[in-house]
Protein backbone atom coordinates (compact mmCIF):
# COMPACT_ATOMS: atom_id res chain seq x y z
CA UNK A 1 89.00 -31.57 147.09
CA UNK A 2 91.17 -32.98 143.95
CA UNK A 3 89.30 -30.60 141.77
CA UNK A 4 90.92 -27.86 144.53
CA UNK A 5 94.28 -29.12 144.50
CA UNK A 6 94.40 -29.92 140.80
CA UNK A 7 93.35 -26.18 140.59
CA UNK A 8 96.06 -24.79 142.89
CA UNK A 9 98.60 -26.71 140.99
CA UNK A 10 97.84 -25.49 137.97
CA UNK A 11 97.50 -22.12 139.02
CA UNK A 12 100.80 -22.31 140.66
CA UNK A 13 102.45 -23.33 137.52
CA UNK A 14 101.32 -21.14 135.17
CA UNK A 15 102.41 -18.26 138.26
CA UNK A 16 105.80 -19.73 137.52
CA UNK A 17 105.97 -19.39 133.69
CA UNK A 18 105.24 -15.96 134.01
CA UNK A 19 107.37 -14.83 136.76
CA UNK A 20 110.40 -16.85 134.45
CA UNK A 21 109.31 -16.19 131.33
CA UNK A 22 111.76 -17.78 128.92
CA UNK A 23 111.75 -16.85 125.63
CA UNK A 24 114.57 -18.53 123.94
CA UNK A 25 112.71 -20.74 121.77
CA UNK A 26 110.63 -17.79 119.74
CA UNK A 27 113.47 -15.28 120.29
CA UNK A 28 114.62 -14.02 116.78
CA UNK A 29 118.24 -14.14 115.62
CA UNK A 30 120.29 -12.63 112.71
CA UNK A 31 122.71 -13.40 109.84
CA UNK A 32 124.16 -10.59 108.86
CA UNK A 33 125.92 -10.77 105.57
CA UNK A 34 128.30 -8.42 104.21
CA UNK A 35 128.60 -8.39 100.45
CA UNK A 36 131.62 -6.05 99.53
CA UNK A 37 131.30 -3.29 97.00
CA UNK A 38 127.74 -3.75 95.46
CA UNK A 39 126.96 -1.01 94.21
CA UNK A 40 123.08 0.36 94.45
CA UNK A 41 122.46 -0.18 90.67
CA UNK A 42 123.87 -3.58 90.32
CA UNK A 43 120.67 -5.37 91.33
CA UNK A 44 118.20 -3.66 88.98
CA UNK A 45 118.70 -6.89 87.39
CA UNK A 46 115.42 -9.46 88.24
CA UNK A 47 117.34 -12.47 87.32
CA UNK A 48 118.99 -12.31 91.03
CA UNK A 49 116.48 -14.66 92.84
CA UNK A 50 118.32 -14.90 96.19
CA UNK A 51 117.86 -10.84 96.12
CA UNK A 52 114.62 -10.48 95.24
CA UNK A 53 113.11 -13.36 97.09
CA UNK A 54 114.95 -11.28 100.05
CA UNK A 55 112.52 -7.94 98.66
CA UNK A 56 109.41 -9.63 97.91
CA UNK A 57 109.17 -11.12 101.24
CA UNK A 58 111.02 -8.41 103.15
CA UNK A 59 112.56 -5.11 103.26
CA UNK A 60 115.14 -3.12 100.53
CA UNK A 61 116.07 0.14 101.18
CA UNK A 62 116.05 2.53 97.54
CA UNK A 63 119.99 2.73 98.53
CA UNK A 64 122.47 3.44 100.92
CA UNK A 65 124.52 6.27 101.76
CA UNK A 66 128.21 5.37 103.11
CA UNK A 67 129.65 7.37 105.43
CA UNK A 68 132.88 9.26 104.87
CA UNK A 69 135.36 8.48 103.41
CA UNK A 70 133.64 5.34 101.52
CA UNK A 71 136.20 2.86 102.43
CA UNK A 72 136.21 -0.05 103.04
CA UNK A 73 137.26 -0.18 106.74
CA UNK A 74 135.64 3.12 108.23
CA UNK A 75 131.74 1.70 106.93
CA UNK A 76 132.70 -1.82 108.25
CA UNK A 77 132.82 -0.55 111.71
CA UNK A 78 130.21 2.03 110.93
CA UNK A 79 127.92 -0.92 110.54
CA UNK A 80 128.54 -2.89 113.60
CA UNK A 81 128.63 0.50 115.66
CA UNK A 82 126.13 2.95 114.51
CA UNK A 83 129.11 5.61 115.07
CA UNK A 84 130.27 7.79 112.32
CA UNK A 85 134.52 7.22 112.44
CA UNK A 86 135.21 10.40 114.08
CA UNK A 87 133.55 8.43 117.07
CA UNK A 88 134.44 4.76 116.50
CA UNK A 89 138.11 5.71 115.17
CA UNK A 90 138.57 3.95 111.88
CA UNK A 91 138.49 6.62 109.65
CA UNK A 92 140.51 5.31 107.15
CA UNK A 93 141.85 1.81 105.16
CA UNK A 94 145.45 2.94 106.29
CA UNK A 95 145.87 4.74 109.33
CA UNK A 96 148.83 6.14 111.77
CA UNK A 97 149.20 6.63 115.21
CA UNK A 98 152.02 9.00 116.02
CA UNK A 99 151.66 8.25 119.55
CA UNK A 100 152.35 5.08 119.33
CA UNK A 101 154.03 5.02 115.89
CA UNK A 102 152.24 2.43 114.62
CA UNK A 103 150.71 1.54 110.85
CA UNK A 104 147.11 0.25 110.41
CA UNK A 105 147.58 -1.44 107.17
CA UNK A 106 144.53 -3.85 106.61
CA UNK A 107 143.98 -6.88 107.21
CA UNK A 108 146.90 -9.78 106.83
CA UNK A 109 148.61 -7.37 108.29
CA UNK A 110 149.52 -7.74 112.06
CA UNK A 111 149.67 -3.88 112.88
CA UNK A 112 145.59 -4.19 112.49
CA UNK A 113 144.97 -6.69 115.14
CA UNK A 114 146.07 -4.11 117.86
CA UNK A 115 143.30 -3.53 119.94
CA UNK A 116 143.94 0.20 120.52
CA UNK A 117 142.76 1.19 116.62
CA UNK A 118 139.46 -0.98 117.63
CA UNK A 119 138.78 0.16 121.34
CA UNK A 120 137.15 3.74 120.35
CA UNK A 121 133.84 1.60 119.86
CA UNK A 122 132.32 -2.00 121.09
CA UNK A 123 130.82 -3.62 117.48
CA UNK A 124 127.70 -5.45 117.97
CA UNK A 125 129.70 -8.71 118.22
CA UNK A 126 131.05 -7.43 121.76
CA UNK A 127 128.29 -5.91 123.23
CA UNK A 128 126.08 -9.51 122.74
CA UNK A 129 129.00 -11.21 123.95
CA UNK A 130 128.64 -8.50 127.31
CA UNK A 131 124.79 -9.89 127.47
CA UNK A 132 125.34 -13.36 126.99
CA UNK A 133 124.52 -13.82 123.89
CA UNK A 134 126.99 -15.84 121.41
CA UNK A 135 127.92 -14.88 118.23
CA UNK A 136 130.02 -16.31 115.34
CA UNK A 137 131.85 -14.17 112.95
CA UNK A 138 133.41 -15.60 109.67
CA UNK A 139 136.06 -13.77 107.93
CA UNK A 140 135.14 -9.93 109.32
CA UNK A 141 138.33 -8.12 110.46
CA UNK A 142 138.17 -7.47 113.77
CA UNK A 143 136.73 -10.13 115.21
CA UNK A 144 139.98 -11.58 115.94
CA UNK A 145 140.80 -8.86 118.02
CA UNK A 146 140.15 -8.92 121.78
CA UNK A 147 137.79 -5.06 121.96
CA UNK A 148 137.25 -4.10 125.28
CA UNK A 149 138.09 -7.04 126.41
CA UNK A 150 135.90 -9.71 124.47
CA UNK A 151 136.22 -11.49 121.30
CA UNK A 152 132.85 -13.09 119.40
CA UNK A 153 132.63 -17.38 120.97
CA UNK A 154 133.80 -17.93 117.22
CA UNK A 155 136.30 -16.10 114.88
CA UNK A 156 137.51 -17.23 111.10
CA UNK A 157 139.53 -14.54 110.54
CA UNK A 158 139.50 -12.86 107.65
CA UNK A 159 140.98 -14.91 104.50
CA UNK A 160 142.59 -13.53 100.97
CA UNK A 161 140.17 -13.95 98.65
CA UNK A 162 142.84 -14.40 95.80
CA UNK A 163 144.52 -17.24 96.99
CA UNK A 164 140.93 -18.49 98.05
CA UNK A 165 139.91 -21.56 96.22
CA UNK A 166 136.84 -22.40 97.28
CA UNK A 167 135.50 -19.63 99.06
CA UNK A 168 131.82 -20.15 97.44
CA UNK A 169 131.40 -23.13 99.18
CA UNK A 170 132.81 -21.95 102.51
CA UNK A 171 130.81 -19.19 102.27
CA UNK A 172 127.63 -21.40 101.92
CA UNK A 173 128.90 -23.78 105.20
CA UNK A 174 129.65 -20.38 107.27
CA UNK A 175 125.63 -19.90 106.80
CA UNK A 176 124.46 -23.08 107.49
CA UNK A 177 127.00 -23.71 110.44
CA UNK A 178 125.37 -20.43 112.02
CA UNK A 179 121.65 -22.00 111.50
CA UNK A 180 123.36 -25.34 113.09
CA UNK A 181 124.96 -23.04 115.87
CA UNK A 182 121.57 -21.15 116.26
CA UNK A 183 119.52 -24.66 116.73
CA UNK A 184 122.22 -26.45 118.77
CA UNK A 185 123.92 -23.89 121.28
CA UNK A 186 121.80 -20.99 121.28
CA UNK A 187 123.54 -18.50 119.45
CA UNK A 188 122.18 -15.16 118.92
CA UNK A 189 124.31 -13.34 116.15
CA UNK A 190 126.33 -14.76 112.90
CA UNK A 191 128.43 -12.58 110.54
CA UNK A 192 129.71 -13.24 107.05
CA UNK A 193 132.08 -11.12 104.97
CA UNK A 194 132.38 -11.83 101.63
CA UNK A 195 134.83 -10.11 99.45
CA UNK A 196 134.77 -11.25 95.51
CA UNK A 197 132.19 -8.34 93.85
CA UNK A 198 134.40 -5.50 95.94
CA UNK A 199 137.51 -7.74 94.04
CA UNK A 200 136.64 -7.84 90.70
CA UNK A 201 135.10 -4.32 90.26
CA UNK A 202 138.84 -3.35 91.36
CA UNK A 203 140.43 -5.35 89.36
CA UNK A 204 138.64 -6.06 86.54
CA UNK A 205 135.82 -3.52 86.40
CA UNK A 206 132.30 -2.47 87.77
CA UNK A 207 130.94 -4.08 84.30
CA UNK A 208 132.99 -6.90 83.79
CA UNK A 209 131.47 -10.21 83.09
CA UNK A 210 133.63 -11.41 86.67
CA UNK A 211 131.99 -9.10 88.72
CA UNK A 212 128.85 -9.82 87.53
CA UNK A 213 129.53 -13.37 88.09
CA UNK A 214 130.85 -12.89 91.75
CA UNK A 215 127.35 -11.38 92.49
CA UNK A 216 125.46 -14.09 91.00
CA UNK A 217 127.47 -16.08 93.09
CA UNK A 218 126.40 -14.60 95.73
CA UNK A 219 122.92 -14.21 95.01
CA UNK A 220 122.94 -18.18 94.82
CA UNK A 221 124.53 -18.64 98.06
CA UNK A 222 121.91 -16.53 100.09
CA UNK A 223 119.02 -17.85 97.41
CA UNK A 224 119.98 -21.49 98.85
CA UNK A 225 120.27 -19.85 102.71
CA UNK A 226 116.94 -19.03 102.26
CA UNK A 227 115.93 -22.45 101.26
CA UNK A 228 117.98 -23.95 104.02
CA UNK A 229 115.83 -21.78 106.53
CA UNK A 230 112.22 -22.44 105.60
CA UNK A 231 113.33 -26.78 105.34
CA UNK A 232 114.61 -25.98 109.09
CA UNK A 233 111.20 -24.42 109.83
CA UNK A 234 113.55 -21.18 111.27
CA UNK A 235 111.54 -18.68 109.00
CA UNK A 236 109.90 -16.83 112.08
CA UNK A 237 113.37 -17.09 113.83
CA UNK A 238 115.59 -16.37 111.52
CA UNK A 239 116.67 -12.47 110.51
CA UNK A 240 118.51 -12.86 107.28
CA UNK A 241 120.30 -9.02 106.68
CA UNK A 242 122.60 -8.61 103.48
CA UNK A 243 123.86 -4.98 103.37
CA UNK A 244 127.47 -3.57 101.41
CA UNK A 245 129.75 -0.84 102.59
CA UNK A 246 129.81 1.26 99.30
CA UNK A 247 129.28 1.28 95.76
CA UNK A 248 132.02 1.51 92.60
CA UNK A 249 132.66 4.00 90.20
CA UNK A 250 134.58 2.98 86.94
CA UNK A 251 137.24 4.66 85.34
CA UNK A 252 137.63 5.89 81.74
CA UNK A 253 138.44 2.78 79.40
CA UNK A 254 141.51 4.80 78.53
CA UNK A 255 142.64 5.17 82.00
CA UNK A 256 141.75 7.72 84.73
CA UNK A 257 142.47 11.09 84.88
CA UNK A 258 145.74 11.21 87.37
CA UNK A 259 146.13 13.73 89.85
CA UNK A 260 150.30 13.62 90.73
CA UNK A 261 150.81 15.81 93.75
CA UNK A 262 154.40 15.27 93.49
CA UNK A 263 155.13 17.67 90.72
CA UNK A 264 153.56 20.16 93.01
CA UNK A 265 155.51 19.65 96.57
CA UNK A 266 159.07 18.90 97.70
CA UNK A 267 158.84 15.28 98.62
CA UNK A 268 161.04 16.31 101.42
CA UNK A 269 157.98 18.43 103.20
CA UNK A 270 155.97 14.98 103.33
CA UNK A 271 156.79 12.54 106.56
CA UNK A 272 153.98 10.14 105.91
CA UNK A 273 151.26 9.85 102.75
CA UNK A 274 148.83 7.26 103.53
CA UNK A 275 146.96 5.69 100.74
CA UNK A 276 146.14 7.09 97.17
CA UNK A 277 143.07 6.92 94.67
CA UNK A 278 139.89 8.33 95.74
CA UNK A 279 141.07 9.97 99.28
CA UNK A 280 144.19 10.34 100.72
CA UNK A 281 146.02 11.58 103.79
CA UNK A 282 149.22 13.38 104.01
CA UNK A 283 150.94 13.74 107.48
CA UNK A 284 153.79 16.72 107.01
CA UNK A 285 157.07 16.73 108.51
CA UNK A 286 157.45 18.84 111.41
CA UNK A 287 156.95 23.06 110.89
CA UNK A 288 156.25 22.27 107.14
CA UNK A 289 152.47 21.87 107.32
CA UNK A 290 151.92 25.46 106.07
CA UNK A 291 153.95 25.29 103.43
CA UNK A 292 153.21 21.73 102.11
CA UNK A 293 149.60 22.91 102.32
CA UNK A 294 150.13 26.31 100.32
CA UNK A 295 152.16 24.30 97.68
CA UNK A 296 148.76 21.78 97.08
CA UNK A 297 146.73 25.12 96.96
CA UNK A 298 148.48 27.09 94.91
CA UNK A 299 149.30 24.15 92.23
CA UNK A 300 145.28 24.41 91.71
CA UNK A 301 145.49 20.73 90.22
CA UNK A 302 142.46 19.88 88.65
CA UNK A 303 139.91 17.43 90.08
CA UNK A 304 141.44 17.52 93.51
CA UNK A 305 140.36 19.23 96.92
CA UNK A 306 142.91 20.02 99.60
CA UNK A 307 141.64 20.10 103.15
CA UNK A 308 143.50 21.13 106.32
CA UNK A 309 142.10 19.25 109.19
CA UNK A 310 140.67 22.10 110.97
CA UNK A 311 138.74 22.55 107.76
CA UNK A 312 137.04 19.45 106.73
CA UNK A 313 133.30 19.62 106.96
CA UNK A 314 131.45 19.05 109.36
CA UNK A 315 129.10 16.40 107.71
CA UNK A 316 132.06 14.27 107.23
CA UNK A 317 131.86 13.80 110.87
CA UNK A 318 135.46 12.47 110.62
CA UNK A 319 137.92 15.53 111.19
CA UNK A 320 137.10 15.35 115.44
CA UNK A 321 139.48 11.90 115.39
CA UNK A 322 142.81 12.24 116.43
CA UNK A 323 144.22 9.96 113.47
CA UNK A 324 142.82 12.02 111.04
CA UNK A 325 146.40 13.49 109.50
CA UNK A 326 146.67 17.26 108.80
CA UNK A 327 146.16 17.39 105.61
CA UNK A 328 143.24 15.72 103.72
CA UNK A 329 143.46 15.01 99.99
CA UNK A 330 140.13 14.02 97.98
CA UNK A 331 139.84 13.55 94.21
CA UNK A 332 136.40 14.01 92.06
CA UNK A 333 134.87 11.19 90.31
CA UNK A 334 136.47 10.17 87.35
CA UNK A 335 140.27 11.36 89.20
CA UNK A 336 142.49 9.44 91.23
CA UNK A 337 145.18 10.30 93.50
CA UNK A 338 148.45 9.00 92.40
CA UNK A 339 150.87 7.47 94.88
CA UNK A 340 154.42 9.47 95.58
CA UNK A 341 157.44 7.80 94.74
CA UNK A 342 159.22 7.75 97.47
CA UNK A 343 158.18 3.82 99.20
CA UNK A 344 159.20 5.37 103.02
CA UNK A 345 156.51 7.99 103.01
CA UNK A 346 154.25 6.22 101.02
CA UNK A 347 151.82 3.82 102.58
CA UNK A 348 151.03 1.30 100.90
CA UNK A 349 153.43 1.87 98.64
CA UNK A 350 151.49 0.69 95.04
CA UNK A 351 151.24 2.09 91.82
CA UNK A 352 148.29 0.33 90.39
CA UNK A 353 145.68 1.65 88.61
CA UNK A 354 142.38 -0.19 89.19
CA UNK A 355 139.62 -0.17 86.65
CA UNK A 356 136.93 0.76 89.37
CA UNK A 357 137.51 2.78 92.52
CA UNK A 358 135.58 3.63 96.13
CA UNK A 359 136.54 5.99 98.85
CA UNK A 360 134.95 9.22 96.71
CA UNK A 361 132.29 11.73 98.36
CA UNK A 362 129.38 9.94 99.33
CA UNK A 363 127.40 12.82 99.34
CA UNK A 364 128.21 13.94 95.99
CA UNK A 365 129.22 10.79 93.60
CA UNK A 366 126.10 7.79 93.32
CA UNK A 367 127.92 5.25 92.84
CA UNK A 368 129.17 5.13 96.10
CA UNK A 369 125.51 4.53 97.44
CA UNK A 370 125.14 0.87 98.40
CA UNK A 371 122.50 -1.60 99.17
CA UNK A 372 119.98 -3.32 102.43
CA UNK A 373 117.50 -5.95 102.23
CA UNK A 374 116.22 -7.61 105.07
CA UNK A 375 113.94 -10.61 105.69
CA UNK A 376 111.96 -12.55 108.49
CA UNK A 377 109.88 -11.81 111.56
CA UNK A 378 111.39 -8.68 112.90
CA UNK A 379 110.72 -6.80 109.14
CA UNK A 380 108.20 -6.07 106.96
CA UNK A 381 107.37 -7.84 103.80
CA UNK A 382 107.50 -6.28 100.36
CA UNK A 383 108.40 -2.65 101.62
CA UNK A 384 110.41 -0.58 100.00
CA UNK A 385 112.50 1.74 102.18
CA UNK A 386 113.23 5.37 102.06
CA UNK A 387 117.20 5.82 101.77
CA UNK A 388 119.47 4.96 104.80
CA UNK A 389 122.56 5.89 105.70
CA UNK A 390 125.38 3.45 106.91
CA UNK A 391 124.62 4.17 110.61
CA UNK A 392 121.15 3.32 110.26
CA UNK A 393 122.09 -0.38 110.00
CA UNK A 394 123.17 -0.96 113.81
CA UNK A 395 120.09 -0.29 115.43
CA UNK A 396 118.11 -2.68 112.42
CA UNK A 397 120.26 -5.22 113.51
CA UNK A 398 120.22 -5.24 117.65
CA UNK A 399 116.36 -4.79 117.80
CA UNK A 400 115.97 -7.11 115.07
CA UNK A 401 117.84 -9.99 117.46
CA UNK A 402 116.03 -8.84 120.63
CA UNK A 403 119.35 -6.64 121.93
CA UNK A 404 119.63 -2.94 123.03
CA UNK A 405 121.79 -1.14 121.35
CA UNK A 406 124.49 1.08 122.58
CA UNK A 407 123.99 4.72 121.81
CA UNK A 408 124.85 5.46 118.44
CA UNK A 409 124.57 7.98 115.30
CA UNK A 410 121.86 6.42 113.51
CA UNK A 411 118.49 7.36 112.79
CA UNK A 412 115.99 5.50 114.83
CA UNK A 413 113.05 6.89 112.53
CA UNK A 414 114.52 5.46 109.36
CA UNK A 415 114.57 2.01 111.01
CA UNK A 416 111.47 1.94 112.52
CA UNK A 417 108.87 2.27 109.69
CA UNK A 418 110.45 -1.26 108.65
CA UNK A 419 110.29 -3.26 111.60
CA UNK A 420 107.64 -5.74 112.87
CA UNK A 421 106.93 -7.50 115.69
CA UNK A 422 109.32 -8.24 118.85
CA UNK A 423 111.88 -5.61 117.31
CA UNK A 424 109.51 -2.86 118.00
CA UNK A 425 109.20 -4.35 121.79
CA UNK A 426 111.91 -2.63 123.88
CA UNK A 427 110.58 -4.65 127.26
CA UNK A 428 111.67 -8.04 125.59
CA UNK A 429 115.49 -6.63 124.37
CA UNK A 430 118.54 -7.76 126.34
CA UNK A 431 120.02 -4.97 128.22
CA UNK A 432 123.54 -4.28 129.80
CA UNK A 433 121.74 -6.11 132.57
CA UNK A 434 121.50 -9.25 130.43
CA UNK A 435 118.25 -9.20 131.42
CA UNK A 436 114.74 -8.34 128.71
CA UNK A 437 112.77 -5.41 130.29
CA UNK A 438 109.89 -7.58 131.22
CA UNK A 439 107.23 -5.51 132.87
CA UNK A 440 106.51 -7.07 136.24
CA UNK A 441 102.91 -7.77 137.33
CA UNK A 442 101.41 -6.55 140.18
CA UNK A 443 100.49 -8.28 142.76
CA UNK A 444 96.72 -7.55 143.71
CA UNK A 445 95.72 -6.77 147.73
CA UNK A 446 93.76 -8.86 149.19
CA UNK A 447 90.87 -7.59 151.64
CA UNK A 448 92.95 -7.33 154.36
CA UNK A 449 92.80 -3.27 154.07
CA UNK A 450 94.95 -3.43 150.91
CA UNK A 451 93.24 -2.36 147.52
CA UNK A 452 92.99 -4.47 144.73
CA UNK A 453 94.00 -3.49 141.39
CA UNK A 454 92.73 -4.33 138.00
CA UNK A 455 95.63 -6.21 136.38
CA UNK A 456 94.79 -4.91 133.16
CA UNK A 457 94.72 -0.76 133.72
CA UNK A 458 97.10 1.68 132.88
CA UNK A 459 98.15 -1.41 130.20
CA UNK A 460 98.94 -0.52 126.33
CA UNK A 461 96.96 -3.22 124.11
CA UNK A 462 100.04 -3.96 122.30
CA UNK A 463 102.68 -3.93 125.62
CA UNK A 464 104.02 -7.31 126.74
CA UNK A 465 102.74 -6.89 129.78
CA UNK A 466 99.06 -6.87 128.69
CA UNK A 467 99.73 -9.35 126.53
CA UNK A 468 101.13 -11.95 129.10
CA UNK A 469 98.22 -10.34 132.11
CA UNK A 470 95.85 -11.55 129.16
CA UNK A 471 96.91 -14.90 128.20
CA UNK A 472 97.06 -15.85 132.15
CA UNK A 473 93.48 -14.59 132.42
CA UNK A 474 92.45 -17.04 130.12
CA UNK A 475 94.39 -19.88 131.71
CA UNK A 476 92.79 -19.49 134.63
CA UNK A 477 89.19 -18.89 133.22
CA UNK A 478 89.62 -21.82 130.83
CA UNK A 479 90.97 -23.77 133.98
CA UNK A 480 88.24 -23.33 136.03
CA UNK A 481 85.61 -24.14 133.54
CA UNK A 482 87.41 -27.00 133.06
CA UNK A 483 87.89 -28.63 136.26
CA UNK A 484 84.14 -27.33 136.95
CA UNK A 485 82.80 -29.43 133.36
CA UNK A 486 84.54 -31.88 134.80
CA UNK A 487 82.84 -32.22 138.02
CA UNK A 488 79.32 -32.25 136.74
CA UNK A 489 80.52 -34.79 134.78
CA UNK A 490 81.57 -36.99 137.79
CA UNK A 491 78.78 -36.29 139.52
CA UNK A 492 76.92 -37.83 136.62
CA UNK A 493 78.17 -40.61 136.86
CA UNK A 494 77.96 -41.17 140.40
CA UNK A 495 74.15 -41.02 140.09
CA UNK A 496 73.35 -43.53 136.90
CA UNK A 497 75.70 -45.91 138.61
């Protein structure tokens, strides 16, 4: 009779764990690391451990395609979306919206912590904070920004990396404070920006000794993130992701070749220029958009391509956006757009020349093509990856922490062949429901005139489902040998005493 109730209670209990399964102690989570402006040849190098540690036991990609124009800003939310910016709505590092006649000017800026140039698209950051999961973002714009009405459970907004002493070391603690946050309070999601290779190959060139020094940095800090991981014992937990949002293509050591559209229109025709170098945008004053167009044609000025909006292409995916001015300006490699000189219709008004530039064709010029690698128990080790585009990234990253992601531009394909394990099981991802898709069982019918079912048909090997059906099979089989071992055993007893 103990034997029966010991029986029912276990039976009872393991009924329990599966009808609640919990899975917050093997569920995977992800650091996602941006690295600005690494280009895809910059790593050819073997000397960067923290890199190819990352390959050897994970996934690289062969490179990167950005999306359109390769900016900064546009492949930053491009990354957290999925959405090509004619969908998510920044299309550009400097933007303006006539309608409400307001400047998107970067970040440090306050104009770019309005919520409407954000609330075309929910980053990944909102839509876990929609499920309940938390996140913590360190120094990514736009996470200080309430989107659709959430923020991430932790912001550091984004910092100037110039007046930045120690932003090495911060950078480090922002990784291990997300491993602490990840063991202590259950978050899901961490981001990191970090900004100093994108810096120097601006300022000081794509093969200056600083640059190469910021990415050794770098390659340090995730080298010792990695160590930090495996001492926790967080390896099959732990998603580490380090992707860039476009490469950097130098300029002549004598100087670039300048394209000055000002010798070729009356400054008068031109309400609003925003931004200069690679790609620019040129809002006309009213009724002049003909002829401020005509004049860029029929100057014919070398190493430049004029666009009217109507007539961007369609691979761009950008012209469908309503802040996408007019008039589209883009220079070929080795050009760069010069800024007018008149500081009211020029934004930002700056007239710099860097010694390495972005924001070029994608499509056309390789050194915008960027960089993924990947590591841990939702990817594959030592596979290298056809190349990706930008909005591949958002779906590696939501399946990769167990999350569904919103629908989206990328290629699910491209992502698949290098995912592993739970990221290739839909049933177990967080929905809008903020609940995994757990396949129910079935209850079988008793004798009573109901049928009884065989728990295991109509089951793929490999579902969760079967998986779960099969483990409690062999709880209770294992049980009742058990218990049954047991009684012979006590009945042994009872007869040699």
């Amino acid at each position: 009779m103990a034997s029966l109730g010991m029986l029912l209670l276990l039976l009872w209990s393991v009924g329990v764990a599966v009808a609640f399964p919990s899975f917050s102690a093997d569920t995977e989570k992800v650091i996602l690391v941006l690295v600005d402006g690494v280009r895809w040849d910059y790593l050819n190098d073997s000397s960067y451990t923290g890199f190819q540690r990352l390959a050897s036991n994970g996934v690289k990609a062969e490179y990167v395609t950005p999306v359109f124009p390769s900016n900064s800003y546009p492949n930053w939310y491009t990354i957290v979306t999925g959405l090509y910016p004619e969908s998510h709505g920044i299309i550009q590092n400097y933007m303006y919206d006539a309608q409400m006649d307001d400047l998107f000017l970067m970040a440090l800026h306050s104009n770019a912590s309005h919520a409407h140039w954000w609330n075309d698209a929910e980053p990944v950051w909102v839509t876990a904070e929609k499920r309940d999961l938390k996140s913590a973002v360190y120094w990514w714009d736009g996470c200080q920004v309430m989107i659709q009405g959430k923020k991430p459970t932790k912001c550091e907004e984004y910092a100037n990396y110039w007046v930045w002493g120690k932003v090495n070391k911060d950078t480090l603690n922002a990784m291990t404070e997300i491993l602490d946050k990840f063991q202590k309070d259950n978050f899901r999601l961490g981001l990191v920006y970090y900004e100093a290779v994108d810096a120097n190959g601006h300022f000081r060139g794509p093969d200056s000794a600083d640059r190469v020094q910021s990415l050794k940095d770098i390659d340090s800090i995730l080298d010792n993130v990695q160590n930090e991981i495996a001492r926790r014992g967080m390896e099959n937990q732990v998603n580490l992701i380090v992707v860039s949002d476009h490469g950097m293509a130098s300029v002549d050591p004598e100087g670039p070749k300048i394209i000055d559209i000002e010798k070729a229109i009356n400054l008068k025709d031109v309400k609003l220029m925003l931004d200069r170098g690679a790609v620019s945008m040129i809002l006309p004053e009213y009724g002049r958009e003909e002829k401020l167009y005509e004049d860029l044609k029929k100057a014919s000025i070398q190493g430049l391509t004029v666009y009217r909006k109507r007539d961007i292409p369609e691979h761009y995916h950008l012209k469908k956006h309503k802040l996408v001015q007019p008039i589209l300006l883009i220079a070929d490699e080795g050009y760069v757009i010069k800024a007018i000189s008149d500081p009211k219709r020029m934004k930002p008004f700056a007239e710099r020349i860097f010694k390495g530039y972005h924001g070029y064709d994608p499509y056309q010029v390789k050194d915008m093509r960027t960089i993924f690698y990947a590591r841990g128990p939702s990817f594959k080790k030592g596979l290298i990856a056809p190349p990706m585009e930008m909005v591949d990234h958002y779906n590696a990253i939501c399946k990769a922490m167990g999350m569904e992601p919103m629908p989206n531009n990328g290629s699910w394909p491209r992502v698949r062949e290098m995912l592993t394990g739970n990221a290739l099981r839909p049933e177990l991802h967080i929905g809008p429901d903020k609940k995994p898709k757990v396949v129910k069982f079935s209850k079988a019918k008793n004798s009573l005139g109901n049928k009884k079912k065989n728990i295991f048909k109509g089951k793929r090997k490999n579902s969760a489902a079967f998986q779960v059906d099969l483990q409690l099979f062999y709880v209770i089989l294992s049980s009742i040998f058990t218990i049954s071992l047991s009684e012979k055993l006590v009945c042994r007893t009872s007869f040699f005493t």
